[in-house]
PDB file of N, CA and C in Angstrom:
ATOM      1  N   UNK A   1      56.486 119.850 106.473  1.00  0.00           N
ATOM      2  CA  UNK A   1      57.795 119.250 106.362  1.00  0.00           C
ATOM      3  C   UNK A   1      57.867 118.452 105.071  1.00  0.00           C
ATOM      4  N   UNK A   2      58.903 118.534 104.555  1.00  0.00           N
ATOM      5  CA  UNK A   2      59.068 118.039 103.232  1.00  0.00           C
ATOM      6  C   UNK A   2      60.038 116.877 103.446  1.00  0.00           C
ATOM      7  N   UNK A   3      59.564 115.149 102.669  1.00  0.00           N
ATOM      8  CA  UNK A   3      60.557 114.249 102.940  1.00  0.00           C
ATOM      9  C   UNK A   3      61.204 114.439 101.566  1.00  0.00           C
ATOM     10  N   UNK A   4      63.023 114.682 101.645  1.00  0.00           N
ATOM     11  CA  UNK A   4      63.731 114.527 100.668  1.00  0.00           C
ATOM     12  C   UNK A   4      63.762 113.125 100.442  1.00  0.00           C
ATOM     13  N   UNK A   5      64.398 111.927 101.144  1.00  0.00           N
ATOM     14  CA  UNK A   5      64.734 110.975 100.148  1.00  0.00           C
ATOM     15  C   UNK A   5      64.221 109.843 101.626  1.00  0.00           C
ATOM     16  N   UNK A   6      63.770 108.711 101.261  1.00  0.00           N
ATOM     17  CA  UNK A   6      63.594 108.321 101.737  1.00  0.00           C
ATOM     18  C   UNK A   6      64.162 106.780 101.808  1.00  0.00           C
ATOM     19  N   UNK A   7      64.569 105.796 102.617  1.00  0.00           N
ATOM     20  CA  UNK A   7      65.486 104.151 102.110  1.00  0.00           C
ATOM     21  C   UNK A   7      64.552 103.462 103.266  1.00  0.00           C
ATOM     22  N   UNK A   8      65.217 102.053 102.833  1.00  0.00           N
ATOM     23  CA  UNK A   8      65.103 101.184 104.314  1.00  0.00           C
ATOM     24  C   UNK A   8      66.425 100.926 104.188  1.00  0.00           C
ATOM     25  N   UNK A   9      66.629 100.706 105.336  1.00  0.00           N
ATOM     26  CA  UNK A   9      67.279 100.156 106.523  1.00  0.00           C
ATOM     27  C   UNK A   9      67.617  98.671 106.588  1.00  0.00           C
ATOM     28  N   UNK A  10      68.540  98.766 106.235  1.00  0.00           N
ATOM     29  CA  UNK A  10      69.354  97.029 106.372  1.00  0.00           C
ATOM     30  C   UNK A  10      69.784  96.838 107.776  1.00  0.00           C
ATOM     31  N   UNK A  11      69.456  96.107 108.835  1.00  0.00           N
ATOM     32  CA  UNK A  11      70.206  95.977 109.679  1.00  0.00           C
ATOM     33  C   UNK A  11      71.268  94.701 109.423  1.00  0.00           C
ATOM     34  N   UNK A  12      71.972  94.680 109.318  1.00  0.00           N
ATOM     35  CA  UNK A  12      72.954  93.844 108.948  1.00  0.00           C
ATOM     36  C   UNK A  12      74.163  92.977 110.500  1.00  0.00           C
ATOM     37  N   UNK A  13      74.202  94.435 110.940  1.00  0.00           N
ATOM     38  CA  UNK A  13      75.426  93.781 112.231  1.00  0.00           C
ATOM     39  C   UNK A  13      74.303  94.232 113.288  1.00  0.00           C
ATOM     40  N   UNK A  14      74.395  92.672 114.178  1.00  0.00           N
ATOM     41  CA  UNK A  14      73.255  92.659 114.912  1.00  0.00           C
ATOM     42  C   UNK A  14      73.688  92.388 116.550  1.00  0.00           C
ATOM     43  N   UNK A  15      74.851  92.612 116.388  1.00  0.00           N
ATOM     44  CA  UNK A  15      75.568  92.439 117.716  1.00  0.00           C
ATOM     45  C   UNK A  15      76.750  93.486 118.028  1.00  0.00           C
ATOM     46  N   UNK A  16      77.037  93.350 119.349  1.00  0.00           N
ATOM     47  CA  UNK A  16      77.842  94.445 119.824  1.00  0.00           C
ATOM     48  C   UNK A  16      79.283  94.498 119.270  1.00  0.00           C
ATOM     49  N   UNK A  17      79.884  92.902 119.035  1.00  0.00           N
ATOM     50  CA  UNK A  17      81.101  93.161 118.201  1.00  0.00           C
ATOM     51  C   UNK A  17      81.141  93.358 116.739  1.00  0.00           C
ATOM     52  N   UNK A  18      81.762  94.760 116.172  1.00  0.00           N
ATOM     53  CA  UNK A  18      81.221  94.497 115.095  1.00  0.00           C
ATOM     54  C   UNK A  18      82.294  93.984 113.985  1.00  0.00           C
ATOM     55  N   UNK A  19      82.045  94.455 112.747  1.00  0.00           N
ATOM     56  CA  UNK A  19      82.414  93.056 111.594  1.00  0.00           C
ATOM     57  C   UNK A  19      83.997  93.786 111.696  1.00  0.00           C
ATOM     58  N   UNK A  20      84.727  92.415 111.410  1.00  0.00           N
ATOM     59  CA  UNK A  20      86.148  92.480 111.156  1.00  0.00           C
ATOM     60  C   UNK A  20      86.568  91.855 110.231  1.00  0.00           C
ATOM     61  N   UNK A  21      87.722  92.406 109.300  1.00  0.00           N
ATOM     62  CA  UNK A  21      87.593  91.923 107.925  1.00  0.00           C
ATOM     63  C   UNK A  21      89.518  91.456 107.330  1.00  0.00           C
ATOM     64  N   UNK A  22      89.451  90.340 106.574  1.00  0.00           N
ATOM     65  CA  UNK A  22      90.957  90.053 106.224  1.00  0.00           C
ATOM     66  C   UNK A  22      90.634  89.524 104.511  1.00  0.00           C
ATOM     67  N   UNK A  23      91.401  89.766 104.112  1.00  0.00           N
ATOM     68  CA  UNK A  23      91.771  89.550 102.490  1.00  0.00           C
ATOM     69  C   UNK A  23      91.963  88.106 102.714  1.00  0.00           C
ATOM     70  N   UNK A  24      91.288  87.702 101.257  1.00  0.00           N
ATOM     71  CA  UNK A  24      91.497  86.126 101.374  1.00  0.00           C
ATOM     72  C   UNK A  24      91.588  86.355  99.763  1.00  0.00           C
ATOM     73  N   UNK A  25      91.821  84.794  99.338  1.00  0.00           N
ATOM     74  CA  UNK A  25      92.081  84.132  97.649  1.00  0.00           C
ATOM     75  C   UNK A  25      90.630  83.270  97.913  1.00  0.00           C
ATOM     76  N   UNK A  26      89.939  83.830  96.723  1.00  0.00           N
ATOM     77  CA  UNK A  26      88.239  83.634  96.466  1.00  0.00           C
ATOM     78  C   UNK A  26      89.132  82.616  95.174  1.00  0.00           C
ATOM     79  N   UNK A  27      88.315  81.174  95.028  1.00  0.00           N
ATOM     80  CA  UNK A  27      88.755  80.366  94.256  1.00  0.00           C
ATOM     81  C   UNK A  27      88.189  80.506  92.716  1.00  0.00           C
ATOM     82  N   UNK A  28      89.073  80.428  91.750  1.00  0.00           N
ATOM     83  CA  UNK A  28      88.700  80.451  90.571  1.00  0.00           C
ATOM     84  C   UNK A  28      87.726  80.046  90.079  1.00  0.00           C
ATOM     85  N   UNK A  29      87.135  80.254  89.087  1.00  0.00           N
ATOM     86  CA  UNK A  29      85.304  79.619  88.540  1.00  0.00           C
ATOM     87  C   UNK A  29      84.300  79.866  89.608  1.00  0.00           C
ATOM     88  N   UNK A  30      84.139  81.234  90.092  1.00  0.00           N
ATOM     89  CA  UNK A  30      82.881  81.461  91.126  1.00  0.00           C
ATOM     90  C   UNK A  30      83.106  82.946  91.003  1.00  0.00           C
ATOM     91  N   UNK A  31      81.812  82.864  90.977  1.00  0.00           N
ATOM     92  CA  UNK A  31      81.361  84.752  90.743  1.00  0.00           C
ATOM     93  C   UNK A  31      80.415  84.458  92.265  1.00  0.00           C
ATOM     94  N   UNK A  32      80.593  85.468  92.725  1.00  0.00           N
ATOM     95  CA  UNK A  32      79.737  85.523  94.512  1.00  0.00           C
ATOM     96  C   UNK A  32      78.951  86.400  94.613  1.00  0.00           C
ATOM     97  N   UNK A  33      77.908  86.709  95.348  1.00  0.00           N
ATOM     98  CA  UNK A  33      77.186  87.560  95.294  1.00  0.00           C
ATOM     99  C   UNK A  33      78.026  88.438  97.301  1.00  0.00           C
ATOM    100  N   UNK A  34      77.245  89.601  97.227  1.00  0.00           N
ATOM    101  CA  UNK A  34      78.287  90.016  98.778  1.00  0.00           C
ATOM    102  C   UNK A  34      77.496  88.935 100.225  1.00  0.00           C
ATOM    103  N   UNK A  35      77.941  88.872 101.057  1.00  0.00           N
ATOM    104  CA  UNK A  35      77.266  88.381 102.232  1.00  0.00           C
ATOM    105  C   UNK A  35      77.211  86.793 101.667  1.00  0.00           C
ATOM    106  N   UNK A  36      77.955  86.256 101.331  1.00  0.00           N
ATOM    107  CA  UNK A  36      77.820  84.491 100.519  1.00  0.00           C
ATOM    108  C   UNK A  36      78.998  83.856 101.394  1.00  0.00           C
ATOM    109  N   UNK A  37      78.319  83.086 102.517  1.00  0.00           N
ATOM    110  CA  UNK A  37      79.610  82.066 103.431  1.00  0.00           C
ATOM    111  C   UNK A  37      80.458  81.337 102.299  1.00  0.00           C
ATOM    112  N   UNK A  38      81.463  81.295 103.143  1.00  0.00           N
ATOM    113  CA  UNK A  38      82.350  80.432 102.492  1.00  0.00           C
ATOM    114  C   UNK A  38      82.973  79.348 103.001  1.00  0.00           C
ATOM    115  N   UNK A  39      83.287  78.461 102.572  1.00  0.00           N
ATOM    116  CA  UNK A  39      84.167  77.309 103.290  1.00  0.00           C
ATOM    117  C   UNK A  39      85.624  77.546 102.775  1.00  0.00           C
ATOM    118  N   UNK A  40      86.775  76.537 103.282  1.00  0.00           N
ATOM    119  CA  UNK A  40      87.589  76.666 102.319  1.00  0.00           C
ATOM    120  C   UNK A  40      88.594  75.420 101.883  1.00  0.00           C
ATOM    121  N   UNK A  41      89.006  75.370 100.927  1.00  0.00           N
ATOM    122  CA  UNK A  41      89.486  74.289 100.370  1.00  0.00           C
ATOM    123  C   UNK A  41      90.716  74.510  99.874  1.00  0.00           C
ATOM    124  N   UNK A  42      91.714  73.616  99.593  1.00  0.00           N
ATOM    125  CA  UNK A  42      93.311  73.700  99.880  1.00  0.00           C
ATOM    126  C   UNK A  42      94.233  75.087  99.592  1.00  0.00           C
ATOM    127  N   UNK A  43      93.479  75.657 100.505  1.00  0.00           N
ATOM    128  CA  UNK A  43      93.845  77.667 101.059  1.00  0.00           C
ATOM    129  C   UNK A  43      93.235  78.378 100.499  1.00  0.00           C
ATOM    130  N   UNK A  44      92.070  78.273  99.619  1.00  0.00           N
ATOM    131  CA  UNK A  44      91.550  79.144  98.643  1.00  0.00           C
ATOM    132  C   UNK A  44      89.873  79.063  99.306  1.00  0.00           C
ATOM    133  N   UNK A  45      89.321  79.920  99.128  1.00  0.00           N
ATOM    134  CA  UNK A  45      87.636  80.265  99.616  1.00  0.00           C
ATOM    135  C   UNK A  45      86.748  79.695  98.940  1.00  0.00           C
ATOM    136  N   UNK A  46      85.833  79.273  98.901  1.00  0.00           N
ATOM    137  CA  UNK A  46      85.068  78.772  97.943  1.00  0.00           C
ATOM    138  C   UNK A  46      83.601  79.287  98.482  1.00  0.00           C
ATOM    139  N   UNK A  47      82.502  79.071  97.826  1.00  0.00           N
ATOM    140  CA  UNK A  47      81.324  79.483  98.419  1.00  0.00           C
ATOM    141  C   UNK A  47      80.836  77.740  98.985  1.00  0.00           C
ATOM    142  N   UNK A  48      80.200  78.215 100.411  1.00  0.00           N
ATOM    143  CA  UNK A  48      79.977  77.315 101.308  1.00  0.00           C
ATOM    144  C   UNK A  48      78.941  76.406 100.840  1.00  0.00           C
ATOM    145  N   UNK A  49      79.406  74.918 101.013  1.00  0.00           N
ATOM    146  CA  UNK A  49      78.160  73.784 101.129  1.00  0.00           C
ATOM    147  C   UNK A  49      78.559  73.054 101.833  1.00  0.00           C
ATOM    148  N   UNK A  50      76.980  73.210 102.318  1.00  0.00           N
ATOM    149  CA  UNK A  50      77.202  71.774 103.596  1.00  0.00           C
ATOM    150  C   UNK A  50      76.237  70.883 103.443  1.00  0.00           C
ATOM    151  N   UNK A  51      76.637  70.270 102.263  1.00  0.00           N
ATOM    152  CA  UNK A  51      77.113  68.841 101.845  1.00  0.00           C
ATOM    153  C   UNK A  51      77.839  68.160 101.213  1.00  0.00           C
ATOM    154  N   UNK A  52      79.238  69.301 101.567  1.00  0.00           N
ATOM    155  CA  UNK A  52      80.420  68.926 100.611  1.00  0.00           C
ATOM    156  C   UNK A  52      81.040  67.949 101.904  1.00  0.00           C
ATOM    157  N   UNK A  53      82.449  67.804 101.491  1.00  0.00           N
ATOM    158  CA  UNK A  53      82.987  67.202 102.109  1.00  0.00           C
ATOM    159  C   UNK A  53      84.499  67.149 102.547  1.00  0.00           C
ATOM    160  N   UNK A  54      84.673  68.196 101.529  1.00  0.00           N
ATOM    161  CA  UNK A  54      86.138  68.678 101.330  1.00  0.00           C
ATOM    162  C   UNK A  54      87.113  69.943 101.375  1.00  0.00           C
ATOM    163  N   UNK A  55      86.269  70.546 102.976  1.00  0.00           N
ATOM    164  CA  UNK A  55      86.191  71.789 103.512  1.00  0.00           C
ATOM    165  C   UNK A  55      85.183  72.609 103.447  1.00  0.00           C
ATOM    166  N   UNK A  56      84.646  72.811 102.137  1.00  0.00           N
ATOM    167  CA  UNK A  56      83.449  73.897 102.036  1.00  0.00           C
ATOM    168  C   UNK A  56      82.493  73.403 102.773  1.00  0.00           C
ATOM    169  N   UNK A  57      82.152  72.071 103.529  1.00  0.00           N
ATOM    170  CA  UNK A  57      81.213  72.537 104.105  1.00  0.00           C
ATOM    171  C   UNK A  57      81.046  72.899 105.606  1.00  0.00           C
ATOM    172  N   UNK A  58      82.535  73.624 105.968  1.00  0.00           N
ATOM    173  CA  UNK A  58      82.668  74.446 107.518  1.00  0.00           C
ATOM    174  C   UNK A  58      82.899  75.800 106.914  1.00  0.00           C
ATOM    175  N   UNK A  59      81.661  77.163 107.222  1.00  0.00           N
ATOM    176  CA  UNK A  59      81.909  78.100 107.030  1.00  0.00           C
ATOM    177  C   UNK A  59      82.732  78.661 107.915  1.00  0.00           C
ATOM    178  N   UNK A  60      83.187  79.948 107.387  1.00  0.00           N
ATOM    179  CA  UNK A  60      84.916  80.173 108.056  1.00  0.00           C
ATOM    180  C   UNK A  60      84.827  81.775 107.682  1.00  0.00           C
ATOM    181  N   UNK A  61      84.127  82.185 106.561  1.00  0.00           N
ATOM    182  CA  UNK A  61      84.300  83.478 106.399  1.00  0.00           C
ATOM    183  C   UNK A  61      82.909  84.062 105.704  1.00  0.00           C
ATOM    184  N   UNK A  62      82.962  85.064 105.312  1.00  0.00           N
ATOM    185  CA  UNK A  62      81.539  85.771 104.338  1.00  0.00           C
ATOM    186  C   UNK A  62      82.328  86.700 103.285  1.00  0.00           C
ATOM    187  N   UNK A  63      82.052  86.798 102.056  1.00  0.00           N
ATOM    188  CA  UNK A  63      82.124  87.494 101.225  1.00  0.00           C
ATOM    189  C   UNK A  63      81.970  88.840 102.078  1.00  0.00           C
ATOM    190  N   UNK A  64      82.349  90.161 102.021  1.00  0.00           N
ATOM    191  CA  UNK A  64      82.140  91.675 101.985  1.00  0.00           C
ATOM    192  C   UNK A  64      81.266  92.306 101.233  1.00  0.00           C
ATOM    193  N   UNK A  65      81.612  92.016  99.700  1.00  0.00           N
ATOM    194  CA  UNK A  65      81.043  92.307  98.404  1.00  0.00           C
ATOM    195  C   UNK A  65      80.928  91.839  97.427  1.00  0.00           C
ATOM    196  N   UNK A  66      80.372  91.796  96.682  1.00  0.00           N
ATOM    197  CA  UNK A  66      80.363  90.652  95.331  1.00  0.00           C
ATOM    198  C   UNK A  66      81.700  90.416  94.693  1.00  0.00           C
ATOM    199  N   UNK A  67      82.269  89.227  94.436  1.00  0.00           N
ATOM    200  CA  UNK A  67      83.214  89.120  94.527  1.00  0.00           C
ATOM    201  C   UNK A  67      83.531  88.119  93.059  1.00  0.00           C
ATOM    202  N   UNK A  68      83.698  88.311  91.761  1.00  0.00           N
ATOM    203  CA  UNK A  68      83.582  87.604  90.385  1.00  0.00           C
ATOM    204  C   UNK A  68      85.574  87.450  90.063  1.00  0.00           C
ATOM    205  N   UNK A  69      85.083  85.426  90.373  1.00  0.00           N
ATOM    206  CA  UNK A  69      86.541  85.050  90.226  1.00  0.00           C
ATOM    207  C   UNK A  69      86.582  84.182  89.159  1.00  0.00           C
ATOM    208  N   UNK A  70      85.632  84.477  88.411  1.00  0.00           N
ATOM    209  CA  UNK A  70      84.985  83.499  87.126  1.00  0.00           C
ATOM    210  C   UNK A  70      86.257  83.589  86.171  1.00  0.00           C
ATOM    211  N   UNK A  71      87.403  84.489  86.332  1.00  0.00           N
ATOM    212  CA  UNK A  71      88.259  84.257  85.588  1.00  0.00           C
ATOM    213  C   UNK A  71      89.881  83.798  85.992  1.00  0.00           C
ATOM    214  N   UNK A  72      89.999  83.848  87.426  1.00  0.00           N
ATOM    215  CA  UNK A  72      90.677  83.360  87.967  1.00  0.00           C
ATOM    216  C   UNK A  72      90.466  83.158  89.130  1.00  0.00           C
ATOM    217  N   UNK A  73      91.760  83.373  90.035  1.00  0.00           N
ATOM    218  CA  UNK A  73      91.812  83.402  91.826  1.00  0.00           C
ATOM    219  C   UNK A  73      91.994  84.845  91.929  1.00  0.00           C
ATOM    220  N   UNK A  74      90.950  85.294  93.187  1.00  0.00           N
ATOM    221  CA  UNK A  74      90.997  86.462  93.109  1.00  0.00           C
ATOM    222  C   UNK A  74      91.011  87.193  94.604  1.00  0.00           C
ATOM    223  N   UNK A  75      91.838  88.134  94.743  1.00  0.00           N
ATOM    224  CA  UNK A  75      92.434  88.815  96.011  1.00  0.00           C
ATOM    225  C   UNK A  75      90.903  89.146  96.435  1.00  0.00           C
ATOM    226  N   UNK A  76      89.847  89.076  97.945  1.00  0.00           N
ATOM    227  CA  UNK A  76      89.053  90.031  98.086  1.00  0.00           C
ATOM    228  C   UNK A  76      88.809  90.311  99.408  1.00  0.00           C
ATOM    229  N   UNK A  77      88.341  91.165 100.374  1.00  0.00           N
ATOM    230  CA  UNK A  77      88.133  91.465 101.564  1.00  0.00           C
ATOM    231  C   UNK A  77      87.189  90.402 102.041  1.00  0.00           C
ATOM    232  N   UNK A  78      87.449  89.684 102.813  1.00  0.00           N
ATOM    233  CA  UNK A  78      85.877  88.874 103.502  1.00  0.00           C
ATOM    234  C   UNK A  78      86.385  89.087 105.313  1.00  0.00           C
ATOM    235  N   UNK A  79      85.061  88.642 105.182  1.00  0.00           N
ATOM    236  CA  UNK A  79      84.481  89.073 106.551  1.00  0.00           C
ATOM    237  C   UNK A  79      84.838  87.905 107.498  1.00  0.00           C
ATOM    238  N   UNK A  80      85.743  87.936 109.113  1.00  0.00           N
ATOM    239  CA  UNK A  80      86.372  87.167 109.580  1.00  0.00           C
ATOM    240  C   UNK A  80      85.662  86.612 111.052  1.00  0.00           C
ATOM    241  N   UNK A  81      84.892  87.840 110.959  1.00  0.00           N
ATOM    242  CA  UNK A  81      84.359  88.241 112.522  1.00  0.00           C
ATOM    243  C   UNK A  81      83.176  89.562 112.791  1.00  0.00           C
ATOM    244  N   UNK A  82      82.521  89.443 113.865  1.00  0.00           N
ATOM    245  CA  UNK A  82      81.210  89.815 113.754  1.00  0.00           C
ATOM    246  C   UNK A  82      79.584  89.009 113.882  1.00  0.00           C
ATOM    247  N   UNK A  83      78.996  89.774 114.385  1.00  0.00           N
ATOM    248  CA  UNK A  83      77.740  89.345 114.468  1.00  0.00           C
ATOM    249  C   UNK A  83      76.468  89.850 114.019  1.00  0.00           C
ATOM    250  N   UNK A  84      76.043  88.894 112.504  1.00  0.00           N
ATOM    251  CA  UNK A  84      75.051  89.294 111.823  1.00  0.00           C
ATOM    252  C   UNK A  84      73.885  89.014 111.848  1.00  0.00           C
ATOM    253  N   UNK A  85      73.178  89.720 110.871  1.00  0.00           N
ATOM    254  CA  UNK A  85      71.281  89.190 110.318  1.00  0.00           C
ATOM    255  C   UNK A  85      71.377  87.788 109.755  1.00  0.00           C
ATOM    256  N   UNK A  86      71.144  87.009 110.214  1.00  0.00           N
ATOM    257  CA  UNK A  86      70.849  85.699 109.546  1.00  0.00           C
ATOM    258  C   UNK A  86      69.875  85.797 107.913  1.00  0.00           C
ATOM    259  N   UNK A  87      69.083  86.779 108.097  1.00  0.00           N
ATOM    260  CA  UNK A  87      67.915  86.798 107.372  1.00  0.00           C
ATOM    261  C   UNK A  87      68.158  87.303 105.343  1.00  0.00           C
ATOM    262  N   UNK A  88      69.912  88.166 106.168  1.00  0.00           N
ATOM    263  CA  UNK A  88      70.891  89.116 104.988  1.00  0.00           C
ATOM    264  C   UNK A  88      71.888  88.093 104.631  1.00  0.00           C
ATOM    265  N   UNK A  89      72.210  87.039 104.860  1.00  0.00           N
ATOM    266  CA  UNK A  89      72.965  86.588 104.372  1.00  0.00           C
ATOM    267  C   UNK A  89      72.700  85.462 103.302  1.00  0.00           C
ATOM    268  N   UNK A  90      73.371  85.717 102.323  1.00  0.00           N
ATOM    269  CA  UNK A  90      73.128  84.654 100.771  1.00  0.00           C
ATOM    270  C   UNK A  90      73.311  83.256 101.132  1.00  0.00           C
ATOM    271  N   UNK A  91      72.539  82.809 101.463  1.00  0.00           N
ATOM    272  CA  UNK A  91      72.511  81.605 101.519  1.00  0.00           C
ATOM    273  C   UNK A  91      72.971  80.521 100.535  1.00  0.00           C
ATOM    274  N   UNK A  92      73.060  79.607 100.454  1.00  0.00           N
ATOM    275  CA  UNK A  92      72.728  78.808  98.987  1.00  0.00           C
ATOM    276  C   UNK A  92      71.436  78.075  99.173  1.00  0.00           C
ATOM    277  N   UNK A  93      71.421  78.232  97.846  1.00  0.00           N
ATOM    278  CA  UNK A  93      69.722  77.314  97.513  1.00  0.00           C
ATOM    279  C   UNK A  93      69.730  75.804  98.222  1.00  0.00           C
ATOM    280  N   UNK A  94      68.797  75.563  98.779  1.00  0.00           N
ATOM    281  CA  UNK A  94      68.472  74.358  99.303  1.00  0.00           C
ATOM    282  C   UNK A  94      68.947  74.168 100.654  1.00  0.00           C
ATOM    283  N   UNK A  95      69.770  75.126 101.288  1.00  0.00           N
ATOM    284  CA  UNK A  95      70.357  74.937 102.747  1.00  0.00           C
ATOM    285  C   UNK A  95      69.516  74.796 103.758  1.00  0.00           C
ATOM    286  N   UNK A  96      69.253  74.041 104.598  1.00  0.00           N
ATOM    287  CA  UNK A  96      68.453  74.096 105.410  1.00  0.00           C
ATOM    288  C   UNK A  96      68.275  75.157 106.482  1.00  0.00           C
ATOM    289  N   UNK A  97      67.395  75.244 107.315  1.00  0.00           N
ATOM    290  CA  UNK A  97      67.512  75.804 108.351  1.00  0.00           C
ATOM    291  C   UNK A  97      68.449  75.343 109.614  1.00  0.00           C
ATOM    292  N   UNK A  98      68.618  74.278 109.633  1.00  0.00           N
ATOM    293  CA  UNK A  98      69.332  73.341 110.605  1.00  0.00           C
ATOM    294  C   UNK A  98      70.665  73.981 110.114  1.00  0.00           C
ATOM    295  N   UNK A  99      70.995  73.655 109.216  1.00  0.00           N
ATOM    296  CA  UNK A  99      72.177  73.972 108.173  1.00  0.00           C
ATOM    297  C   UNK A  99      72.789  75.000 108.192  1.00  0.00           C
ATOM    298  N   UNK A 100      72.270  76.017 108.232  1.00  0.00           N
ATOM    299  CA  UNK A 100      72.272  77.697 108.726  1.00  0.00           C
ATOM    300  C   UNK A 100      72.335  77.845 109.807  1.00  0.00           C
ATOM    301  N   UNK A 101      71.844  77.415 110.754  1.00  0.00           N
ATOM    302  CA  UNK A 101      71.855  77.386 112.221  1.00  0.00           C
ATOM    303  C   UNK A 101      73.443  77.320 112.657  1.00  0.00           C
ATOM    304  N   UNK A 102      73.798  76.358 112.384  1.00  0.00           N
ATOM    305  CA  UNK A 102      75.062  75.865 112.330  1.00  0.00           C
ATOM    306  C   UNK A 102      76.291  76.152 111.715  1.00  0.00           C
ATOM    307  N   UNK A 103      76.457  76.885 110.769  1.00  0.00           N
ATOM    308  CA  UNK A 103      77.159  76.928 109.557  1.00  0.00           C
ATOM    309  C   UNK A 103      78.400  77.602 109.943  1.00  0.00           C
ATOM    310  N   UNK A 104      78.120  78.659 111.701  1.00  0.00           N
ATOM    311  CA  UNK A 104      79.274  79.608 111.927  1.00  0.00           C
ATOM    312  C   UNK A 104      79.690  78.801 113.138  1.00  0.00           C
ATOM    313  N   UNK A 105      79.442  77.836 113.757  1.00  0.00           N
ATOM    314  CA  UNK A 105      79.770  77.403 115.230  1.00  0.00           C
ATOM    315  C   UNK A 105      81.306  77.045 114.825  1.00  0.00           C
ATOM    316  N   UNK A 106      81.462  77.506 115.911  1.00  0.00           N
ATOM    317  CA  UNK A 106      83.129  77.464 115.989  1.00  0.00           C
ATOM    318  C   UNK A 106      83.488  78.601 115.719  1.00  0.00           C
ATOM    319  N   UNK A 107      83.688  79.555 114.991  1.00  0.00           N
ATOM    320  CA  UNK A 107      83.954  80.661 114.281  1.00  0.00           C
ATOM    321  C   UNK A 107      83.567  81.841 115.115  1.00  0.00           C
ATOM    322  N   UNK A 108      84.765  82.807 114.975  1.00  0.00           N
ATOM    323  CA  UNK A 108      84.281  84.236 115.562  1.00  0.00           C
ATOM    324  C   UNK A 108      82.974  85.430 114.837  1.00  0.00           C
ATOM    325  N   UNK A 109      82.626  84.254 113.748  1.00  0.00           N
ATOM    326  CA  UNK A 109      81.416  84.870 113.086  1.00  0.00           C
ATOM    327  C   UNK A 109      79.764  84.422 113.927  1.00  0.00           C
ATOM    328  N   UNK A 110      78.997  85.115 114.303  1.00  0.00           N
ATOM    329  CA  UNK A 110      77.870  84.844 114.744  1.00  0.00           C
ATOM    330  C   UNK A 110      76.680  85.704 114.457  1.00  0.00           C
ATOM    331  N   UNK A 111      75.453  84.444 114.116  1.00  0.00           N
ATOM    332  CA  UNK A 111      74.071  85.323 113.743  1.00  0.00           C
ATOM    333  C   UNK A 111      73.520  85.507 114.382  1.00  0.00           C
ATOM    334  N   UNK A 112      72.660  86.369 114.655  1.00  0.00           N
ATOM    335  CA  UNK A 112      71.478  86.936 115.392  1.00  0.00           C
ATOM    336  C   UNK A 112      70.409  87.886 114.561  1.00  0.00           C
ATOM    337  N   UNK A 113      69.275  87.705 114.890  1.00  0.00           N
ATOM    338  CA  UNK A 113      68.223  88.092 114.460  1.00  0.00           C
ATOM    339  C   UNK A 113      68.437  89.438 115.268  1.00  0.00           C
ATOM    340  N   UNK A 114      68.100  90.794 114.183  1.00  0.00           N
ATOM    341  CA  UNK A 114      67.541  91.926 115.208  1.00  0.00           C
ATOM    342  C   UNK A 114      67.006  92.403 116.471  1.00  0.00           C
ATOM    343  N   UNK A 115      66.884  92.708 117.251  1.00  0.00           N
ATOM    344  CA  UNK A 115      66.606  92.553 118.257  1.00  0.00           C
ATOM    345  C   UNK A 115      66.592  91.396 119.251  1.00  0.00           C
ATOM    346  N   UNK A 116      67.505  90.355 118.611  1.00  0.00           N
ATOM    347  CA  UNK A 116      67.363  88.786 119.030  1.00  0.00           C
ATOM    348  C   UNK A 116      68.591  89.375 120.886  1.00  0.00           C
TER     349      UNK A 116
END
């Protein structure tokens, strides 16, 4: 038997409901990488910190795909709902684990580990 091509395997949606998606306004001066929470701030998306104070730091949505608004506000699909890999999603640098844990409560977004 001959292997043509061979990948891995992202498991990404790790639960039975899967991802549901709505267009949002990604805020000007942020280039995103895909799978990057977001908070949001006076109607516009921003990428999530939680240790802001001025919305971004209640995640609310996920990027879809890389999403470069470095030159303005920019129309893009994010992710509203669903249950993911904790392990796939872009974190930001320095977030805790606690931090992550937390980041979707409230939200129809939820993580789970593979086989979790």
């Amino acid at each position: 038997m001959t292997v043509i091509a061979e990948y891995d395997y992202e498991t990404w949606g790790t639960g039975a409901d899967g991802a549901q998606t709505t267009t949002g306004t990604v805020a000007a001066g942020q280039n995103l990488a895909a799978r990057t929470p977001l908070g949001m701030v006076d109607g516009k998306f921003v990428a999530w910190d939680p240790t802001a104070s001025n919305g971004a730091e209640v995640a609310v949505r996920m990027t879809v795909m890389a999403v470069d608004a470095s030159g303005g506000d920019k129309p893009a699909p994010l992710i509203k709902s669903g249950t993911f890999n904790p392990e796939l999603v872009n974190w930001p640098a320095g977030a805790t684990d606690a931090q992550k844990a937390a980041a979707f409560v409230g939200t129809p977004i939820s993580l789970q580990l593979p086989g979790g």
